[in-house]
C-alpha atoms as a PDB file:
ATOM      1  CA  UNK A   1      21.814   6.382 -13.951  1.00  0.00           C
ATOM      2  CA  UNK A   2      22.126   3.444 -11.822  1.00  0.00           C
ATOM      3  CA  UNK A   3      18.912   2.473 -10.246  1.00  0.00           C
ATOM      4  CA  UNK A   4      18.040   2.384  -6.812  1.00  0.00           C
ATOM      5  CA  UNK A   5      16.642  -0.915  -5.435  1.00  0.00           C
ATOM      6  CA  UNK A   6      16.766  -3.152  -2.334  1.00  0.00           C
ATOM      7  CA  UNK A   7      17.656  -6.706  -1.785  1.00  0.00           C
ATOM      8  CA  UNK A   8      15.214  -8.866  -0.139  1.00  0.00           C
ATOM      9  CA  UNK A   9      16.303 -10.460   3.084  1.00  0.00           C
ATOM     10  CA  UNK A  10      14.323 -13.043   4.920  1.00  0.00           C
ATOM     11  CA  UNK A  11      15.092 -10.367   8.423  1.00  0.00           C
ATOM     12  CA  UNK A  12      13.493  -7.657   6.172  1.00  0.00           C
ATOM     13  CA  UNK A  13      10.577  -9.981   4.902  1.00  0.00           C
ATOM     14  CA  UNK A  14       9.679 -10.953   8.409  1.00  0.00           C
ATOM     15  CA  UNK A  15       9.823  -7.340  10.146  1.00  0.00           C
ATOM     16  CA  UNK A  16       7.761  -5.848   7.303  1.00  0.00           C
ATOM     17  CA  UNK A  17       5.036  -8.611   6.875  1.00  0.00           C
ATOM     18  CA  UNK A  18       5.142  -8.652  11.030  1.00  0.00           C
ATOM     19  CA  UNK A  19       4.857  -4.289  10.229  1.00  0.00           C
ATOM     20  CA  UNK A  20       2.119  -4.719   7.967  1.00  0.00           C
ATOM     21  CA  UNK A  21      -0.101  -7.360   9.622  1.00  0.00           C
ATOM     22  CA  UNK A  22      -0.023  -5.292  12.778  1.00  0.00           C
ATOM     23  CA  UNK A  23      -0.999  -2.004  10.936  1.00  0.00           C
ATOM     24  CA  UNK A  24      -4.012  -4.410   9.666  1.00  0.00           C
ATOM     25  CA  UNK A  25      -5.166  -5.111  13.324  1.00  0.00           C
ATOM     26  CA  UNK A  26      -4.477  -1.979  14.908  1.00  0.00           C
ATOM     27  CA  UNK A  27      -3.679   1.183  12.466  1.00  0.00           C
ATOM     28  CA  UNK A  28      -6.037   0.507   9.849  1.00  0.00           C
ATOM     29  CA  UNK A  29      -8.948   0.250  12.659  1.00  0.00           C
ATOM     30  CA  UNK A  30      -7.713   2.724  15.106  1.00  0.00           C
ATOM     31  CA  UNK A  31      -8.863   5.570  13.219  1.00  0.00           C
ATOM     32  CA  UNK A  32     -12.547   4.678  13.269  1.00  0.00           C
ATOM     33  CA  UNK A  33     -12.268   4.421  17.040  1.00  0.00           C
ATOM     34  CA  UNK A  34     -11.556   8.092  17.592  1.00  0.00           C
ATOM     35  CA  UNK A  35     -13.386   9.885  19.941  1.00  0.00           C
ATOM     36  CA  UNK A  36     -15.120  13.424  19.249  1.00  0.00           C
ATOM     37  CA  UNK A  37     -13.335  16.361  17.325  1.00  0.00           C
ATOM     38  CA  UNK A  38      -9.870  17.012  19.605  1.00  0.00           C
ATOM     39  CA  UNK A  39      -6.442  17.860  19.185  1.00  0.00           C
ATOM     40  CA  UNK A  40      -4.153  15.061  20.848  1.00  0.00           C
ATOM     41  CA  UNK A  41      -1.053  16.748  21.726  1.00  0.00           C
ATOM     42  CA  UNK A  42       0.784  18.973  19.595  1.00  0.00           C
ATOM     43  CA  UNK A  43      -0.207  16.933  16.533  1.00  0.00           C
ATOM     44  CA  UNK A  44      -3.508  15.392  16.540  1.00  0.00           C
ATOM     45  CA  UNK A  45      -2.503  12.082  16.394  1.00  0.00           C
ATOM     46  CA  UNK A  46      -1.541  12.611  12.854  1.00  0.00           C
ATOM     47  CA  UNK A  47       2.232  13.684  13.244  1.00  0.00           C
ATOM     48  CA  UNK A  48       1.369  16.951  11.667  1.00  0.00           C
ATOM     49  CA  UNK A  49       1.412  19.915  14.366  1.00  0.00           C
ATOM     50  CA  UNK A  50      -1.670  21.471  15.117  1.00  0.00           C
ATOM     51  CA  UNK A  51      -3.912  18.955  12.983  1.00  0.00           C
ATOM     52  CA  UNK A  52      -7.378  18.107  14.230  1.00  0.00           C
ATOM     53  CA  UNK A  53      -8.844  14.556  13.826  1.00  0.00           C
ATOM     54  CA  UNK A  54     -12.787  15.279  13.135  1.00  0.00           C
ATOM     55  CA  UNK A  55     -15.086  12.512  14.539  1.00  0.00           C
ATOM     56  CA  UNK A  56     -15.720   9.292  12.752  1.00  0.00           C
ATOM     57  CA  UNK A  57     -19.487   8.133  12.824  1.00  0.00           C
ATOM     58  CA  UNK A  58     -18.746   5.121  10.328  1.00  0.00           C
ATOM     59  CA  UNK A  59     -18.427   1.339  11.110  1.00  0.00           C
ATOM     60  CA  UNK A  60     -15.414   0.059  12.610  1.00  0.00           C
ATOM     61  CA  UNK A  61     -15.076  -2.556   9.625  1.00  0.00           C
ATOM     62  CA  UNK A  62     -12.687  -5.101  11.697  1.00  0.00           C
ATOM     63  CA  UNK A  63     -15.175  -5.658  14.512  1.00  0.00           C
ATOM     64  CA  UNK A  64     -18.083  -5.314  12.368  1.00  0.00           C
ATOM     65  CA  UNK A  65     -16.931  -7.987  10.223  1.00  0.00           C
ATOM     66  CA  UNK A  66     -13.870  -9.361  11.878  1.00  0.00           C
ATOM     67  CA  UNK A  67     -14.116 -12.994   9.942  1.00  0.00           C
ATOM     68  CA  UNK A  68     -14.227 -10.780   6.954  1.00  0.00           C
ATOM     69  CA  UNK A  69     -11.457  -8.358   8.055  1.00  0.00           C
ATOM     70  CA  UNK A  70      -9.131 -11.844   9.194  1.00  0.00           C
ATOM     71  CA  UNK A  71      -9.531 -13.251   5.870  1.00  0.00           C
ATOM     72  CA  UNK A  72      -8.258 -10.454   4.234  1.00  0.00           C
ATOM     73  CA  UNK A  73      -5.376  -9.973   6.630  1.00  0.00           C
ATOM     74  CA  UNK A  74      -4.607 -14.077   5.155  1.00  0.00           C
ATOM     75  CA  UNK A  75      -4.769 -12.988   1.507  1.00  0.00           C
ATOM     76  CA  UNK A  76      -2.390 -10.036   1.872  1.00  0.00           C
ATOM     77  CA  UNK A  77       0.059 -11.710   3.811  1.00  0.00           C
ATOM     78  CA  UNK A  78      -0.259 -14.772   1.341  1.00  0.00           C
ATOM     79  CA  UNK A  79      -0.108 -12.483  -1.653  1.00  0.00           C
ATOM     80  CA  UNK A  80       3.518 -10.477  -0.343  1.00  0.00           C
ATOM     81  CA  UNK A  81       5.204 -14.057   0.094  1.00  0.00           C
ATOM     82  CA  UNK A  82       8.533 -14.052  -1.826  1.00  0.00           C
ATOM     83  CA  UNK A  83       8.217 -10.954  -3.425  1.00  0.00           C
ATOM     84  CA  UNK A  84      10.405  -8.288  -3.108  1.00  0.00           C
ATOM     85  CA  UNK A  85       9.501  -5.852   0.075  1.00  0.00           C
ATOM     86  CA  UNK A  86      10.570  -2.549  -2.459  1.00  0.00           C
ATOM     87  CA  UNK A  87       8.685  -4.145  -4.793  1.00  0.00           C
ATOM     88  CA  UNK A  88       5.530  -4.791  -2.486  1.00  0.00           C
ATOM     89  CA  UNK A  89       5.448  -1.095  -1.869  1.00  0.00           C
ATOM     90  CA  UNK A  90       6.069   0.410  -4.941  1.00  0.00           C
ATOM     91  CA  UNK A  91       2.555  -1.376  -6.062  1.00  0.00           C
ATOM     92  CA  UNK A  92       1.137  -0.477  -2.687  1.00  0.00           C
ATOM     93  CA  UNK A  93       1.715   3.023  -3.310  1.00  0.00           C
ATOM     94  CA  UNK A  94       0.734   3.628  -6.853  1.00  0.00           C
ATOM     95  CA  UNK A  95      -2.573   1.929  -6.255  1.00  0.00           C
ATOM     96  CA  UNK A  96      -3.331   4.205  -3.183  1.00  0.00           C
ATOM     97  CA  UNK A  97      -2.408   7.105  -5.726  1.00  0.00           C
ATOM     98  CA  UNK A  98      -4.838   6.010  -8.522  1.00  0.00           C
ATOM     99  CA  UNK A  99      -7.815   5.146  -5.868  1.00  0.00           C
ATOM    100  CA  UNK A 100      -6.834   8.807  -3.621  1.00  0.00           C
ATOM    101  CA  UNK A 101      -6.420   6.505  -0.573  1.00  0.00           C
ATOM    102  CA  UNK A 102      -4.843   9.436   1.436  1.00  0.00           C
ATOM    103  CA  UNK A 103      -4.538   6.879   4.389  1.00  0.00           C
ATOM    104  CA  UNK A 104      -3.278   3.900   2.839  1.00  0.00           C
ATOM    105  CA  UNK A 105      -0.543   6.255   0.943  1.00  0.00           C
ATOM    106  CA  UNK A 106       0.265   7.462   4.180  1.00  0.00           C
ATOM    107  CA  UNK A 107       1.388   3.953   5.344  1.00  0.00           C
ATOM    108  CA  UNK A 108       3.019   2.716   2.749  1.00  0.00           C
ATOM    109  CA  UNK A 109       5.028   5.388   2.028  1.00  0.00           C
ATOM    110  CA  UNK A 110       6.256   5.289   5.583  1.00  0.00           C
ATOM    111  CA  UNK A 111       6.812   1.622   5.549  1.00  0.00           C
ATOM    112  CA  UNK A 112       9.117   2.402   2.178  1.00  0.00           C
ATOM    113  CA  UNK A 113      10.858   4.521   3.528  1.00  0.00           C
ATOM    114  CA  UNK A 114      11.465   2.467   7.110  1.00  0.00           C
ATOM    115  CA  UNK A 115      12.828   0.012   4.572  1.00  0.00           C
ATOM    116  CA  UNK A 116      15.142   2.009   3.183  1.00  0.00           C
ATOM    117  CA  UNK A 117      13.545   3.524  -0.113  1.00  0.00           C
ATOM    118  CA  UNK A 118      14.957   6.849  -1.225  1.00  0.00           C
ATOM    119  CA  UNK A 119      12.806   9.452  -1.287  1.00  0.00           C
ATOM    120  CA  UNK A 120      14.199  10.458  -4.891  1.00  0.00           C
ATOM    121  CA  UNK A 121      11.890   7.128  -6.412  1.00  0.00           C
ATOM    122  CA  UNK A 122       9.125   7.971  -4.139  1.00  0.00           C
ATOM    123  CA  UNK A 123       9.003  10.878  -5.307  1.00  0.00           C
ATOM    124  CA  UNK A 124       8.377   9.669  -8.485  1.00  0.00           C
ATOM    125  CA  UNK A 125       6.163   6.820  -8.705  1.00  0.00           C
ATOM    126  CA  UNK A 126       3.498   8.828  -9.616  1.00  0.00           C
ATOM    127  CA  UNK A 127       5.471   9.784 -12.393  1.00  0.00           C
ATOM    128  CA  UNK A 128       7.281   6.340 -13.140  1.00  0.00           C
ATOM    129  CA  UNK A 129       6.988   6.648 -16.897  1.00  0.00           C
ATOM    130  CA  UNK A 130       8.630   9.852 -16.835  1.00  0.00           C
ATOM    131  CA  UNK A 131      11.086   9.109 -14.803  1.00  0.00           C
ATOM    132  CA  UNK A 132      11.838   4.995 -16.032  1.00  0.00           C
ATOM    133  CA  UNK A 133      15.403   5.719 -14.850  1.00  0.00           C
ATOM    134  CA  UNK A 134      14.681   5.696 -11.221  1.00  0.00           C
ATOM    135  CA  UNK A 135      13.130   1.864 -11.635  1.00  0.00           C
ATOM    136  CA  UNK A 136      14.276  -1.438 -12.794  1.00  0.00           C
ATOM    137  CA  UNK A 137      12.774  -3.034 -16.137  1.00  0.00           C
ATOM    138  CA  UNK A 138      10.714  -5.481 -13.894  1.00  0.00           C
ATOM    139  CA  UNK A 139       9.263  -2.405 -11.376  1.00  0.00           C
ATOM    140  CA  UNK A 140       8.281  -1.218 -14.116  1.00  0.00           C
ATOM    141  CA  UNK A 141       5.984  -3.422 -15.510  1.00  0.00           C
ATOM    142  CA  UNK A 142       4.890  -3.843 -12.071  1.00  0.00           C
ATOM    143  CA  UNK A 143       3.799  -0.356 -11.883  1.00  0.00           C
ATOM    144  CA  UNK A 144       1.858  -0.463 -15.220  1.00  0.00           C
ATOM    145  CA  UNK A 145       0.170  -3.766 -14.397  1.00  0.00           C
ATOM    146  CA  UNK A 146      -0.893  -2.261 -11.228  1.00  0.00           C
ATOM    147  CA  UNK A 147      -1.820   0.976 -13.153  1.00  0.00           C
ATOM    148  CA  UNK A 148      -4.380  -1.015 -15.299  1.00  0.00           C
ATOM    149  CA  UNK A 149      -5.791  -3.935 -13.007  1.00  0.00           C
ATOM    150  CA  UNK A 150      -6.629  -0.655 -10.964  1.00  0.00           C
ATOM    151  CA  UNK A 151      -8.363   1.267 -13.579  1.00  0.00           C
ATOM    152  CA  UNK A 152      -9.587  -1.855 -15.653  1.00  0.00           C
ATOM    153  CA  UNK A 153     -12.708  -0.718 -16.063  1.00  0.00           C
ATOM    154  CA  UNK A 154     -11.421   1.521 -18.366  1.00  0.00           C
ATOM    155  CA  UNK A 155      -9.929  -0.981 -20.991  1.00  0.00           C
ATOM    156  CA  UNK A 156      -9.448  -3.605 -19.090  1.00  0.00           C
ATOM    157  CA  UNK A 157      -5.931  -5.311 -18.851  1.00  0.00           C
ATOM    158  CA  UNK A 158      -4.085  -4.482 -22.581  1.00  0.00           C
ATOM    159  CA  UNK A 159      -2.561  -7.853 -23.833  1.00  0.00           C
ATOM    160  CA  UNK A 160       0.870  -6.037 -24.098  1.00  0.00           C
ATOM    161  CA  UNK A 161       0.632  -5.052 -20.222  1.00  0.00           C
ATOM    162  CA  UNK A 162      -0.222  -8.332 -19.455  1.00  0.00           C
ATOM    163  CA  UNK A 163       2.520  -9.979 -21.906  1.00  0.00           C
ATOM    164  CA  UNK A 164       5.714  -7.019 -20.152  1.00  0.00           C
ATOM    165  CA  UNK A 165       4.662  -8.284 -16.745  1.00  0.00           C
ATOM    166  CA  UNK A 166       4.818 -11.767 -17.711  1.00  0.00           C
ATOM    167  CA  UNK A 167       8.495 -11.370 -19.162  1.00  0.00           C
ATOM    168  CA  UNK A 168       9.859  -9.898 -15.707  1.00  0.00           C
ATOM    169  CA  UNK A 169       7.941 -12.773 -13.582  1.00  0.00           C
ATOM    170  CA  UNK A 170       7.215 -16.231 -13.506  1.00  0.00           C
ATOM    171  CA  UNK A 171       4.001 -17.708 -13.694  1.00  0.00           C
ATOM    172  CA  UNK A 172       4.206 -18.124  -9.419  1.00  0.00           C
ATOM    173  CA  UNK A 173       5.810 -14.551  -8.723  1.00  0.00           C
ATOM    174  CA  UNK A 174       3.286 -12.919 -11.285  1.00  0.00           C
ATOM    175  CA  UNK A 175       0.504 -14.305  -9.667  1.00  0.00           C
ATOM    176  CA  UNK A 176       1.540 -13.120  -6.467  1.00  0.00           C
ATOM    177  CA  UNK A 177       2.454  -9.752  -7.930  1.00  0.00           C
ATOM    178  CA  UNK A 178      -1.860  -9.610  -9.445  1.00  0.00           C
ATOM    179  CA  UNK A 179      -2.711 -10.954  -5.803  1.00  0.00           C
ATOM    180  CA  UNK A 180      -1.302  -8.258  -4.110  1.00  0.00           C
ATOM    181  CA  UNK A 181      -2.799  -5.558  -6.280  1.00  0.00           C
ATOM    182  CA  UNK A 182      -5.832  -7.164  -5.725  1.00  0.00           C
ATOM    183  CA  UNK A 183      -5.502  -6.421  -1.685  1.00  0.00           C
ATOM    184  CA  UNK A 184      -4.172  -3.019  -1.856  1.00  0.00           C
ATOM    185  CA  UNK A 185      -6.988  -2.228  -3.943  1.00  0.00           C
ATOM    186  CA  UNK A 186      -9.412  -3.952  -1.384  1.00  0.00           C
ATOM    187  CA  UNK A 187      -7.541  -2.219   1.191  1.00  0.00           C
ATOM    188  CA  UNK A 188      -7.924   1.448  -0.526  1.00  0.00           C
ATOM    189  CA  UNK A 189     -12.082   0.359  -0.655  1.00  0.00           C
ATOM    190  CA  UNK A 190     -12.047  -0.310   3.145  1.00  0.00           C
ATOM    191  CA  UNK A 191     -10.181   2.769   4.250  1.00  0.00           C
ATOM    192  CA  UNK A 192     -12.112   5.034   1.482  1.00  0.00           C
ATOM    193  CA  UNK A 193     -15.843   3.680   2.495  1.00  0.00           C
ATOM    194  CA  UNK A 194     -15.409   3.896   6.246  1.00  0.00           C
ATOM    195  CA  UNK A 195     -13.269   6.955   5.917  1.00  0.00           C
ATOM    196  CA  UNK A 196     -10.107   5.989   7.459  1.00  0.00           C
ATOM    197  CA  UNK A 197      -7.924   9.100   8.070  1.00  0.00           C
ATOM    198  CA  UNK A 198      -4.716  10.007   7.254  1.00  0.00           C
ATOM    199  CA  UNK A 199      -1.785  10.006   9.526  1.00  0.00           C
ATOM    200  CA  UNK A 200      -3.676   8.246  12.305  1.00  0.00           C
ATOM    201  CA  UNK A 201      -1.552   4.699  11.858  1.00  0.00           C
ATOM    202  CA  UNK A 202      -0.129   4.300  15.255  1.00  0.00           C
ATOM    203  CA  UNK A 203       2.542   2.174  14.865  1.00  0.00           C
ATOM    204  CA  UNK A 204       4.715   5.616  14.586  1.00  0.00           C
END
């Protein structure tokens, strides 16, 4: 089966790094600004009809730390740089599914699809190894470097994980590849500790 994938432009690079920074500054806070328990409009401000957004009583982590929050916006826009946008979100989304970041997997599957992924391979990313047909040799080892820099407290980062990766990337492009599983992970924390919900990015 031929696989699916999408060629990297430099319009598509800036539009989604331009996407993603704004989501950083507004989407990724906006949720911790909501007011009281209300319905707004017919969906809640989460695109799903009827859907109530419960108050948020935790920290609004960009202005409670904003030199913080700024330096991470720097690292994740440093660590996308030349790679592959289907790429970028591919990692972005299996991360968000190994750390249950409900609101970061909201986002990033949007963004993929805004893109122009299918929704056949996001469909299965979660199930990648099952389905190896739907991504190329290098996604691949993408996904299972992401998979175990994730979990590594488990086993930590197997040599031959480590050694696939390094056969699909340079030594530059694979250490932009561990950078930005490093921020999506950092990302998930952020969302997950001040309970970012789902739905409420608001660049839609």
């Amino acid at each position: 089966m031929t696989t699916n994938t999408m060629h990297t432009t430099t319009a598509t690079d800036a539009a989604h790094n331009a996407a993603h920074n704004a989501a950083r500054n507004t989407a990724h806070d906006a949720a911790h600004n909501a007011g009281p328990a209300e319905t707004a409009g017919a969906t809640g401000g989460t695109g799903v009809p009827g859907a109530v957004v419960a108050e948020n009583t935790r920290l609004d982590f960009e202005k409670s730390a904003p030199k913080v929050f700024r330096a991470l916006i720097g690292f994740d826009a440093a660590a996308r740089e030349g790679l592959d946008p289907a790429l970028v979100e591919l990692i972005q989304i299996r991360a968000s599914h190994l750390n249950h970041c409900a609101y970061c997997l909201h986002m990033h599957t949007n963004d993929a699809r805004k893109a122009g992924e299918s929704e056949d391979r996001l469909h299965m990313v979660a199930v990648w190894r099952e389905a190896r047909h739907f991504f190329t040799p290098r996604e691949q080892a993408a996904l299972a470097l992401t998979e175990a820099v994730t979990r590594v407290a488990d086993a930590g980062v197997p040599d031959d994980v480590y050694a696939q990766a390094a056969a699909h990337f340079d030594e530059h492009e694979l250490a932009h590849v561990l950078a930005l599983i490093l921020t999506i992970n950092t990302w998930n924390r952020v969302a997950l500790s001040t309970a970012k919900v789902a739905g409420t990015d608001e660049r839609r």
